[in-house]
PDB file of N, CA and C in Angstrom:
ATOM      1  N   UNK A   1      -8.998   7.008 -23.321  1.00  0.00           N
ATOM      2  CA  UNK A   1      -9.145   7.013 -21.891  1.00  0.00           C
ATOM      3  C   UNK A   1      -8.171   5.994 -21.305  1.00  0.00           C
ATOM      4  N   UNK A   2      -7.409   6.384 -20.183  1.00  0.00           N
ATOM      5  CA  UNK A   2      -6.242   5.266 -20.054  1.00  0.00           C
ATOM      6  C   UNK A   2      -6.756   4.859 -18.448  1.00  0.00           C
ATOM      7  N   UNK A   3      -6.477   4.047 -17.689  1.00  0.00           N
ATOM      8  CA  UNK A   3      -6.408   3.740 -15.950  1.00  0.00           C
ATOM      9  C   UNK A   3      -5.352   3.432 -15.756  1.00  0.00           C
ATOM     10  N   UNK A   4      -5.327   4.088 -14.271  1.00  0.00           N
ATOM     11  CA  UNK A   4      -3.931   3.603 -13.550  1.00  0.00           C
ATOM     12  C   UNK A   4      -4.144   2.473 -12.679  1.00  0.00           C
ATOM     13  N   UNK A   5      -3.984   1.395 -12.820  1.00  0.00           N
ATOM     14  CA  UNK A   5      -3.976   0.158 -11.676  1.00  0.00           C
ATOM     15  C   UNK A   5      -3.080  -0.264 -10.745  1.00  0.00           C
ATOM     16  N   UNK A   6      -3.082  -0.183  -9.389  1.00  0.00           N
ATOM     17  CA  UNK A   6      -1.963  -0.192  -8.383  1.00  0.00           C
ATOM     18  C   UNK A   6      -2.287  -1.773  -8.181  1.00  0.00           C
ATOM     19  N   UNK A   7      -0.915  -2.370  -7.437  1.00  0.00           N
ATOM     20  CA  UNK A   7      -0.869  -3.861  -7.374  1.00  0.00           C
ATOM     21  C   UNK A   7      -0.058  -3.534  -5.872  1.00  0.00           C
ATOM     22  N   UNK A   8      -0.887  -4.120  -4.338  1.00  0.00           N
ATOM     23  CA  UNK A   8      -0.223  -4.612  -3.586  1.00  0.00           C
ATOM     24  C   UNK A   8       0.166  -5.520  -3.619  1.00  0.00           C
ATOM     25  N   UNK A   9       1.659  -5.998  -2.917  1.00  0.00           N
ATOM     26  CA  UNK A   9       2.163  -7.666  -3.143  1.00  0.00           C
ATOM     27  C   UNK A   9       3.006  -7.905  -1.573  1.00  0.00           C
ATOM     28  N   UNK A  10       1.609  -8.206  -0.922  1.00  0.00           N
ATOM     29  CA  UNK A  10       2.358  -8.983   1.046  1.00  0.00           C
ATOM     30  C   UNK A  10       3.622 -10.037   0.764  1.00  0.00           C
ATOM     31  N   UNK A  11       4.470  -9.289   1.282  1.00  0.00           N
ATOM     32  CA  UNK A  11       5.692 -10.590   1.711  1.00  0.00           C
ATOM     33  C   UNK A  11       4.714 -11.305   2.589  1.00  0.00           C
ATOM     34  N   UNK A  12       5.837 -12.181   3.178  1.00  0.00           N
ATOM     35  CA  UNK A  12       5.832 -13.024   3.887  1.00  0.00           C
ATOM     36  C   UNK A  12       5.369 -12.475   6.010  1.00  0.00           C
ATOM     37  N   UNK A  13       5.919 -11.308   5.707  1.00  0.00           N
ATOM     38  CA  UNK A  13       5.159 -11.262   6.790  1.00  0.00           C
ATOM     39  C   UNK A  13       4.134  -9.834   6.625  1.00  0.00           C
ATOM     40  N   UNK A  14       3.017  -9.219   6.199  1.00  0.00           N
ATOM     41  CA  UNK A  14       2.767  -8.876   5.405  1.00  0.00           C
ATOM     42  C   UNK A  14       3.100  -7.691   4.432  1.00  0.00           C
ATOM     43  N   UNK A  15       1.953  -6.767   4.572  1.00  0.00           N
ATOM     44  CA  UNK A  15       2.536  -5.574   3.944  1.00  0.00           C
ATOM     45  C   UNK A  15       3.386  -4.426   4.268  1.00  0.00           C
ATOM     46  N   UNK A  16       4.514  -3.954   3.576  1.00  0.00           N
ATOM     47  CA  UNK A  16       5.493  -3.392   4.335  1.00  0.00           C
ATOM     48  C   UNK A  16       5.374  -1.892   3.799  1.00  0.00           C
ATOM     49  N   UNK A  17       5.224  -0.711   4.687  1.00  0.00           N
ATOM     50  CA  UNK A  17       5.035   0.191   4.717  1.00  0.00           C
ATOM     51  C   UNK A  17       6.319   1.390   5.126  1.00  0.00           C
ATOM     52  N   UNK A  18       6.985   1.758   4.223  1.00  0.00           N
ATOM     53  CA  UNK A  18       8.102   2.503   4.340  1.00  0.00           C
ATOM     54  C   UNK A  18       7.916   4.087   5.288  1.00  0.00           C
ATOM     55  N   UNK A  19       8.722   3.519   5.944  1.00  0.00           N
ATOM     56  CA  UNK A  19       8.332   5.085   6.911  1.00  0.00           C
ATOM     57  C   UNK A  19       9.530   6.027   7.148  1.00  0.00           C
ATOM     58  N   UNK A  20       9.446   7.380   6.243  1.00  0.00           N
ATOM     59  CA  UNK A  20      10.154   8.498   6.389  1.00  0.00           C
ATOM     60  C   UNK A  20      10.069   9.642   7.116  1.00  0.00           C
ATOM     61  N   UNK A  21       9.158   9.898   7.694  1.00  0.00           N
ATOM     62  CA  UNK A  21       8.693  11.076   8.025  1.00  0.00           C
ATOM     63  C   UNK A  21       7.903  10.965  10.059  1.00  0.00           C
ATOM     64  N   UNK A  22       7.713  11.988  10.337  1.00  0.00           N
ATOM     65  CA  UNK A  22       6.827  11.716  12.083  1.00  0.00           C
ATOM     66  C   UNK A  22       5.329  11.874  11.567  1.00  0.00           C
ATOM     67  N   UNK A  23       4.675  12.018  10.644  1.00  0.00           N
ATOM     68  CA  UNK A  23       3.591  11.858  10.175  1.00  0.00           C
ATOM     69  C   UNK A  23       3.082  10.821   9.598  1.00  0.00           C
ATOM     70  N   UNK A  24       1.800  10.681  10.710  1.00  0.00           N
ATOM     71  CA  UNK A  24       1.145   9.389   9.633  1.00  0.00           C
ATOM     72  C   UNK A  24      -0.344   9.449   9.567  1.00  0.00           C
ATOM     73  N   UNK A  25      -0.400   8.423   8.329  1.00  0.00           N
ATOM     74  CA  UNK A  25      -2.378   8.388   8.215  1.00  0.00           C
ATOM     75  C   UNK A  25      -2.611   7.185   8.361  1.00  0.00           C
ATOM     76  N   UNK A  26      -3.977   6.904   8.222  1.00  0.00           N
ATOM     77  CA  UNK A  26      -4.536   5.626   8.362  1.00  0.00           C
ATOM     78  C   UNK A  26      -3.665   4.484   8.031  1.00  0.00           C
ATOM     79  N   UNK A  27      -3.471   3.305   8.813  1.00  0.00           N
ATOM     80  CA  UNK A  27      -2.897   2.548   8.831  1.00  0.00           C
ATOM     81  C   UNK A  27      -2.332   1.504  10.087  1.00  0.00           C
ATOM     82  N   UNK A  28      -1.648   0.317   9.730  1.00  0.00           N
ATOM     83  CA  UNK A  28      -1.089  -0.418  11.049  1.00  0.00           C
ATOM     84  C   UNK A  28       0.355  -0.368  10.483  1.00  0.00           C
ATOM     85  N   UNK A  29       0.825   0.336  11.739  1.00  0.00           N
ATOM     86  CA  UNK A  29       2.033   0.490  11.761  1.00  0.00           C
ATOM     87  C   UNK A  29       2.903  -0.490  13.046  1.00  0.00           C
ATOM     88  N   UNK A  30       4.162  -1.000  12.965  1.00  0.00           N
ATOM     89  CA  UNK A  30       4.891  -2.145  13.339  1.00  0.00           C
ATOM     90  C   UNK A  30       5.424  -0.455  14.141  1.00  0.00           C
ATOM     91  N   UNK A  31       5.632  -0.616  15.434  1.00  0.00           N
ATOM     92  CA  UNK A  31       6.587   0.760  16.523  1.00  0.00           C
ATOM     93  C   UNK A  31       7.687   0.122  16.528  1.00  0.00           C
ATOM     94  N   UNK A  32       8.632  -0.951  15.736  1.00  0.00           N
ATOM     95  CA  UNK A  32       9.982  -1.267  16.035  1.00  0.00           C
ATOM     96  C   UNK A  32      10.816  -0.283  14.731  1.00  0.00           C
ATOM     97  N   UNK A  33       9.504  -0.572  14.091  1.00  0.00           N
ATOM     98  CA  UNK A  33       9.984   0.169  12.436  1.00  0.00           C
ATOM     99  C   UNK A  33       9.560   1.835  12.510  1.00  0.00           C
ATOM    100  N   UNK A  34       8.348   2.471  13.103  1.00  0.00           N
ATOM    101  CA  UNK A  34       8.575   3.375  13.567  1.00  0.00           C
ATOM    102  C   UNK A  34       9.885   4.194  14.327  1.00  0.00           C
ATOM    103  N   UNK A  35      10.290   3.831  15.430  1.00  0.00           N
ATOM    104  CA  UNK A  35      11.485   3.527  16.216  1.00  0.00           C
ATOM    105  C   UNK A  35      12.680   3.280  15.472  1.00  0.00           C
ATOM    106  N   UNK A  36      12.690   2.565  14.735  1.00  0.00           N
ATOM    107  CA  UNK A  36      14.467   2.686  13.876  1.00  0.00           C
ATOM    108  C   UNK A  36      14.371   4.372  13.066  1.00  0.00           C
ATOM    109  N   UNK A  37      13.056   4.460  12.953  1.00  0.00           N
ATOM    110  CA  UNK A  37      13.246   5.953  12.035  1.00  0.00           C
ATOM    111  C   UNK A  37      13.220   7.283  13.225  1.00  0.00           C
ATOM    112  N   UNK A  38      12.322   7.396  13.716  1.00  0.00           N
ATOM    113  CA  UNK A  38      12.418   8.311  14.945  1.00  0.00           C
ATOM    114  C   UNK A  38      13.090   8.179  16.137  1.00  0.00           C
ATOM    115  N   UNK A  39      13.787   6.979  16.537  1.00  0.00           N
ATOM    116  CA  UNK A  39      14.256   6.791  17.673  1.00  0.00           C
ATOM    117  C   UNK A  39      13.532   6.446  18.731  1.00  0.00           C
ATOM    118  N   UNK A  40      13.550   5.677  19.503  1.00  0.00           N
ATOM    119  CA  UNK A  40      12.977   5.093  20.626  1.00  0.00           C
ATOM    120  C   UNK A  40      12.062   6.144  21.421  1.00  0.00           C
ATOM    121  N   UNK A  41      12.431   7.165  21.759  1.00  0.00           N
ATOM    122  CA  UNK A  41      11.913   8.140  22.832  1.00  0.00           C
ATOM    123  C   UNK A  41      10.418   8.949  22.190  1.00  0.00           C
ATOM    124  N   UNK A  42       9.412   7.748  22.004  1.00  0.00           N
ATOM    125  CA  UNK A  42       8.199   8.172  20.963  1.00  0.00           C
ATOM    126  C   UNK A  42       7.310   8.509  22.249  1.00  0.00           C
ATOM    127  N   UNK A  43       7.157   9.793  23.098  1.00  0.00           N
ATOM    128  CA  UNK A  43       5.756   9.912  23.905  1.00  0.00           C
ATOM    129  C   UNK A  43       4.514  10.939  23.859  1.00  0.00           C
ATOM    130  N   UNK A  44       4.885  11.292  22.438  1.00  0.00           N
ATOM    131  CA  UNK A  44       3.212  11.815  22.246  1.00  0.00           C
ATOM    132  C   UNK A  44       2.998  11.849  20.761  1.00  0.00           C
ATOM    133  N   UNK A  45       1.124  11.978  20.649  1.00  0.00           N
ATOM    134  CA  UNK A  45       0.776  11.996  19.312  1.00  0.00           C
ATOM    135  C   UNK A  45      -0.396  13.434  19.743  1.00  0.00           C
ATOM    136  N   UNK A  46      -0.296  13.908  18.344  1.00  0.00           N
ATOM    137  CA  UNK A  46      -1.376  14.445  18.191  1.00  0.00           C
ATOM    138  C   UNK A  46      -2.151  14.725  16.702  1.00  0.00           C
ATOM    139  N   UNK A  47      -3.025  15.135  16.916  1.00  0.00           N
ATOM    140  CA  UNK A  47      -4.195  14.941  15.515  1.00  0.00           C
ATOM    141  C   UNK A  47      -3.745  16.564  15.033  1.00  0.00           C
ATOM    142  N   UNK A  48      -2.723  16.920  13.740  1.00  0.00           N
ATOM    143  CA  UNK A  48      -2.453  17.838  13.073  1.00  0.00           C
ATOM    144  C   UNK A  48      -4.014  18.147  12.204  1.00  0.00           C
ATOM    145  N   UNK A  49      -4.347  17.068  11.558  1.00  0.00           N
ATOM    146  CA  UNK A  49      -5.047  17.301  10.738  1.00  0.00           C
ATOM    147  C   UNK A  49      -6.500  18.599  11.125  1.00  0.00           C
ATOM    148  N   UNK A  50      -6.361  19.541  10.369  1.00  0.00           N
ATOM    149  CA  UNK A  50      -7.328  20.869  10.400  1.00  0.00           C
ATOM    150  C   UNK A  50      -9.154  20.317   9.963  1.00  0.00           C
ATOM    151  N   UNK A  51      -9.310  19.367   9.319  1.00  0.00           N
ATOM    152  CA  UNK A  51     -10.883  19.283   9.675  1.00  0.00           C
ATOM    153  C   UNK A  51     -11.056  17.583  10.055  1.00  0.00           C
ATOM    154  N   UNK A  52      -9.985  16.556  10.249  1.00  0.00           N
ATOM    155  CA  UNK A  52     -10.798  15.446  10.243  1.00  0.00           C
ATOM    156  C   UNK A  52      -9.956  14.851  11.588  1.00  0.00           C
ATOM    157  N   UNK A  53     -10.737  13.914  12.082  1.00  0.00           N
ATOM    158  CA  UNK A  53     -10.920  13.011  13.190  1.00  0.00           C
ATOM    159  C   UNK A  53      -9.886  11.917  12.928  1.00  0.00           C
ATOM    160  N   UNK A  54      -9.233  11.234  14.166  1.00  0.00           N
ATOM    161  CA  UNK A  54      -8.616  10.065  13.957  1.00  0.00           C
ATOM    162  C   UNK A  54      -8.526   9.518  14.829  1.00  0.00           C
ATOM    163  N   UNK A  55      -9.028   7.711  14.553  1.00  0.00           N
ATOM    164  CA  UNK A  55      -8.878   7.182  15.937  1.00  0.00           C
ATOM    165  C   UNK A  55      -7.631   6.999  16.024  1.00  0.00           C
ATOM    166  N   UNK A  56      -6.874   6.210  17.362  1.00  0.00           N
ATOM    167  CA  UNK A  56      -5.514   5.684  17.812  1.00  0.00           C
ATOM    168  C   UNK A  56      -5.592   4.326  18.824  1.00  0.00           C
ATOM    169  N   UNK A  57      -5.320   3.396  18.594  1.00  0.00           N
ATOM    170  CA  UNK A  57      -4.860   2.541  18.964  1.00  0.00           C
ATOM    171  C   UNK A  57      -3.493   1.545  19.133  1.00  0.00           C
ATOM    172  N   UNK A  58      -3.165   1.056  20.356  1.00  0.00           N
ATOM    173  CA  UNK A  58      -2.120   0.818  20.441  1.00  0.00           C
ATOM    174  C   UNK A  58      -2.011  -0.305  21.384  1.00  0.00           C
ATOM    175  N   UNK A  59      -1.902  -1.399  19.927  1.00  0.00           N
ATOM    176  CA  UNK A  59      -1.895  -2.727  20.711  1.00  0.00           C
ATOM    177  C   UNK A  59      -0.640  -3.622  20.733  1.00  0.00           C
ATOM    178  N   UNK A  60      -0.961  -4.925  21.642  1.00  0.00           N
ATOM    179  CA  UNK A  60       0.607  -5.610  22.073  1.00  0.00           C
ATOM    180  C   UNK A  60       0.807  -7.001  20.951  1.00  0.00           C
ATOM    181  N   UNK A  61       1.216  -7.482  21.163  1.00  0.00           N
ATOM    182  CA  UNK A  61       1.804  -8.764  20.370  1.00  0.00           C
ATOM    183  C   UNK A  61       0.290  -9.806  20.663  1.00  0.00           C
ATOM    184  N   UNK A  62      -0.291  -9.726  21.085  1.00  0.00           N
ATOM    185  CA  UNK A  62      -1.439 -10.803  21.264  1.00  0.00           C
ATOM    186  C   UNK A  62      -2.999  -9.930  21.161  1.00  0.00           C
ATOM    187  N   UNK A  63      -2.393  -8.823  20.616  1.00  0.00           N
ATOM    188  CA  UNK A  63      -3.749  -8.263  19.844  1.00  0.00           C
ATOM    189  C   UNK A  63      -4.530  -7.370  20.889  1.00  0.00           C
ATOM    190  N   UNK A  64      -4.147  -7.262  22.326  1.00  0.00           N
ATOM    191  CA  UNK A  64      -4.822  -6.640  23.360  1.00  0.00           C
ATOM    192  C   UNK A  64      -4.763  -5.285  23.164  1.00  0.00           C
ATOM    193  N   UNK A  65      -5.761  -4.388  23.184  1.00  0.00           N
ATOM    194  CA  UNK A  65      -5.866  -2.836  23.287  1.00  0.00           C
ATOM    195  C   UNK A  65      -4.991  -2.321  24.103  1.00  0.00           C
ATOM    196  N   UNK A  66      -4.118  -1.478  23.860  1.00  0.00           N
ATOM    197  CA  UNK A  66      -3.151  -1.085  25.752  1.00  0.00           C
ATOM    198  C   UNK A  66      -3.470   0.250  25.612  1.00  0.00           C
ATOM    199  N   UNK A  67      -3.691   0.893  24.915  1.00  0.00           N
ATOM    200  CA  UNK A  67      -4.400   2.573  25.190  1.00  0.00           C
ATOM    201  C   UNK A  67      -5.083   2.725  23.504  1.00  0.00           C
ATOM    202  N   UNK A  68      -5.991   3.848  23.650  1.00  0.00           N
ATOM    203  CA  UNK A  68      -7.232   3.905  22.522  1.00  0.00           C
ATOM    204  C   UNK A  68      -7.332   5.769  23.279  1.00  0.00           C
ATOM    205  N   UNK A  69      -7.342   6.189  21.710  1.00  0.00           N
ATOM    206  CA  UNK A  69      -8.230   8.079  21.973  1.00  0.00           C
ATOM    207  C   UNK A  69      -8.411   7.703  20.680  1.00  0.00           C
ATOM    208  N   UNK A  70      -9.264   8.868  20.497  1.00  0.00           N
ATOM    209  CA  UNK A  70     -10.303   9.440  19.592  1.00  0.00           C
ATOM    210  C   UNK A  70      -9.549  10.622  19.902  1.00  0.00           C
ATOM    211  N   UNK A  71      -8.992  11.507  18.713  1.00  0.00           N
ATOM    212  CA  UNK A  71      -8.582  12.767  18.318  1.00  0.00           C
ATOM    213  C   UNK A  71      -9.174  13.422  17.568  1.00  0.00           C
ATOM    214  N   UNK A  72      -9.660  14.655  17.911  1.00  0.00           N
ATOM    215  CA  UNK A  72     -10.511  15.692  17.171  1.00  0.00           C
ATOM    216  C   UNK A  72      -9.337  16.473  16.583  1.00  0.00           C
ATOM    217  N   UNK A  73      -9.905  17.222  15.239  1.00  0.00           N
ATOM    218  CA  UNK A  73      -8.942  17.660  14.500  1.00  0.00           C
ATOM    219  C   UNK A  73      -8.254  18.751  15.476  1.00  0.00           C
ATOM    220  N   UNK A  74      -7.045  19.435  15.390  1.00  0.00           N
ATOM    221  CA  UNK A  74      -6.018  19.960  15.925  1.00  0.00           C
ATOM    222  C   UNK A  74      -5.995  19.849  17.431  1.00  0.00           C
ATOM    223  N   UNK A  75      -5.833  18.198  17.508  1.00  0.00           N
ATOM    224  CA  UNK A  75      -6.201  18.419  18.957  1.00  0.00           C
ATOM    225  C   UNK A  75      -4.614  18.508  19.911  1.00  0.00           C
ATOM    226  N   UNK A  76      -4.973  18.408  20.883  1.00  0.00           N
ATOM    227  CA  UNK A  76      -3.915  18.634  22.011  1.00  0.00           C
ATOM    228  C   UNK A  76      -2.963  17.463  21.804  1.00  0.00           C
ATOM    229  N   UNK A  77      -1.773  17.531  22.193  1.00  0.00           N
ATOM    230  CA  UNK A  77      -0.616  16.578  22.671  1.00  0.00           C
ATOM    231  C   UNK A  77      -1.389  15.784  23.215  1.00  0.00           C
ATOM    232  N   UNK A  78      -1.464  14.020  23.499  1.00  0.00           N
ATOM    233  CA  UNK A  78      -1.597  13.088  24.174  1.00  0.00           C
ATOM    234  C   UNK A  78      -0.270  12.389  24.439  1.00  0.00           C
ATOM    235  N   UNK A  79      -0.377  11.589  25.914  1.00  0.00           N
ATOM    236  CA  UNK A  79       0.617  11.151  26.509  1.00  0.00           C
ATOM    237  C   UNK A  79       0.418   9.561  25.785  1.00  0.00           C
ATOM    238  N   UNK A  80       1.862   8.833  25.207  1.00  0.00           N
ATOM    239  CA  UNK A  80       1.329   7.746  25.158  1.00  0.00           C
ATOM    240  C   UNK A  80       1.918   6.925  26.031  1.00  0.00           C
ATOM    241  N   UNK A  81       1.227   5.594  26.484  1.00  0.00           N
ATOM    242  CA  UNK A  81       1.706   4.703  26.416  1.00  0.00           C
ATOM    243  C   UNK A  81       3.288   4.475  26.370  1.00  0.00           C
ATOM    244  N   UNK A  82       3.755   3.482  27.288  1.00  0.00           N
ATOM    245  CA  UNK A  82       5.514   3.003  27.070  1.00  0.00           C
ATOM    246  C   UNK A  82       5.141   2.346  25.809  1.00  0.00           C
ATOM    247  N   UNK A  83       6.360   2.781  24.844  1.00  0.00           N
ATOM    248  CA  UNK A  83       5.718   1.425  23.387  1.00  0.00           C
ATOM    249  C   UNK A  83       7.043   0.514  24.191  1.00  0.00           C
ATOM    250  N   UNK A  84       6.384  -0.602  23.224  1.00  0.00           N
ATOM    251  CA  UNK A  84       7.127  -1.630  23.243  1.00  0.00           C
ATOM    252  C   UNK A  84       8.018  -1.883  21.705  1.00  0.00           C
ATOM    253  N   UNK A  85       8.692  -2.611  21.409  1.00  0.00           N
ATOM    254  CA  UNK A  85       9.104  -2.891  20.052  1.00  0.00           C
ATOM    255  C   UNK A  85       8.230  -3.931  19.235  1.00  0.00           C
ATOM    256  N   UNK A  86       7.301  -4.198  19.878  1.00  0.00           N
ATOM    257  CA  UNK A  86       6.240  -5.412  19.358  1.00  0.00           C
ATOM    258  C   UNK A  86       4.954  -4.996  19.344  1.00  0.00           C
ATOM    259  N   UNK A  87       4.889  -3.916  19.804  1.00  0.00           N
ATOM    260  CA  UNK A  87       3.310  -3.220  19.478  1.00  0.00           C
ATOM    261  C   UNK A  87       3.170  -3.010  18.204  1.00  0.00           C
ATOM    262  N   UNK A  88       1.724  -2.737  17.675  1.00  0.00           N
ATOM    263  CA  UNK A  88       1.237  -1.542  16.551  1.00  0.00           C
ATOM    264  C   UNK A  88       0.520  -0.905  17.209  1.00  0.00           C
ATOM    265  N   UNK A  89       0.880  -0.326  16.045  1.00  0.00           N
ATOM    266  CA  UNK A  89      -0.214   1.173  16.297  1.00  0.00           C
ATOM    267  C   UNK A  89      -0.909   1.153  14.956  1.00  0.00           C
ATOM    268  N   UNK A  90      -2.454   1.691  14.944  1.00  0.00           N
ATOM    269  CA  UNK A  90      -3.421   1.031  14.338  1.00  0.00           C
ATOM    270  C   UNK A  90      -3.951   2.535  14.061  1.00  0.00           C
ATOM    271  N   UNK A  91      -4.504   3.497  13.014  1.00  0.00           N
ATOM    272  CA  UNK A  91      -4.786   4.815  12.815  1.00  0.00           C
ATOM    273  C   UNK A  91      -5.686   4.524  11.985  1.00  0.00           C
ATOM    274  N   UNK A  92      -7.032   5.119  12.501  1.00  0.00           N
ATOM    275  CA  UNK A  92      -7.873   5.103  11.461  1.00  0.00           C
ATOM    276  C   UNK A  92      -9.035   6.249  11.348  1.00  0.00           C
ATOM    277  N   UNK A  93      -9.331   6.548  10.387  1.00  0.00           N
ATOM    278  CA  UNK A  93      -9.691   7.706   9.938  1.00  0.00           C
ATOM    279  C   UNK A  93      -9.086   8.891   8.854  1.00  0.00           C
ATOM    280  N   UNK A  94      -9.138  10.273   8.522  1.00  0.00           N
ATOM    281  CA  UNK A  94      -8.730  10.443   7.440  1.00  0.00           C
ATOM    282  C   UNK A  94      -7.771  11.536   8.041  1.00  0.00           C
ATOM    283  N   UNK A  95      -7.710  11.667   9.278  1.00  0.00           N
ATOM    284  CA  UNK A  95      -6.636  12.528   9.921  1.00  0.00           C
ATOM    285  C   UNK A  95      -5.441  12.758   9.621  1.00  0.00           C
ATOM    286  N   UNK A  96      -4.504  13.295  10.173  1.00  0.00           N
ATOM    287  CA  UNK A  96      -2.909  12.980   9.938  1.00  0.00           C
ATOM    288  C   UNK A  96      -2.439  13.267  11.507  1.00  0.00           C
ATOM    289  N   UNK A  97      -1.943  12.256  12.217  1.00  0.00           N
ATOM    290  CA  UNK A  97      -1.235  12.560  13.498  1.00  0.00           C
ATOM    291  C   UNK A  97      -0.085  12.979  13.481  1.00  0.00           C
ATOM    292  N   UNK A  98       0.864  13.366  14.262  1.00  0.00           N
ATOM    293  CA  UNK A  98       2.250  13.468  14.247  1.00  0.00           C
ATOM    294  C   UNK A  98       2.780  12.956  15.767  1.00  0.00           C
ATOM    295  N   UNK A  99       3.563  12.407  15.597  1.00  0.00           N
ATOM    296  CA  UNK A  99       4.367  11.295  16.304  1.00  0.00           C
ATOM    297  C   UNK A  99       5.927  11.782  16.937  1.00  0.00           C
ATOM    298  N   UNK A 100       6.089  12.477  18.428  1.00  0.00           N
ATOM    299  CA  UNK A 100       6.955  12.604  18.901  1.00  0.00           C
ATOM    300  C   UNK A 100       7.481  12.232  20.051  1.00  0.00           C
TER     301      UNK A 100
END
């Protein structure tokens, strides 16, 4: 019987999350690093995912909420928010959004 054991290891500022694609799942994502991959002009998300829920949040450099939905699975386009280059965006649940 063998296991596979995964090892996260935070730099310095913490964990760094490689982003290829306009799809994402659960997670806090940095929108400057979003933005170098998709390009600046990010104004909508929506919940692709076919049976599960995802929240969205999208906060500023001092931790303040600046817009929040709750997405039901295949839900509609939402408008977001101007990002900033210092926001995250915060996804949680087992959804998959897509980011345009």
């Amino acid at each position: 019987m063998s296991s596979v054991q995964t090892f996260i290891t935070p730099n310095q500022s913490g964990i760094h999350i490689s982003i290829y694609t306009n799809i994402f799942n659960q997670g806090v994502y940095k929108v400057d690093s979003i933005a170098q991959v998709l390009g600046r002009d990010i104004s909508f998300i929506q919940n692709i995912s076919s049976e599960k829920s995802v929240y969205f949040l999208l906060v500023d450099e001092n931790q303040s909420v600046i817009q929040a939905l709750q997405m039901e699975p295949n839900s509609p386009k939402y408008d977001l928010h101007k990002l900033q280059p210092n926001f995250k965006i915060i996804l949680i649940g087992e959804g998959s959004v897509f980011l345009s």
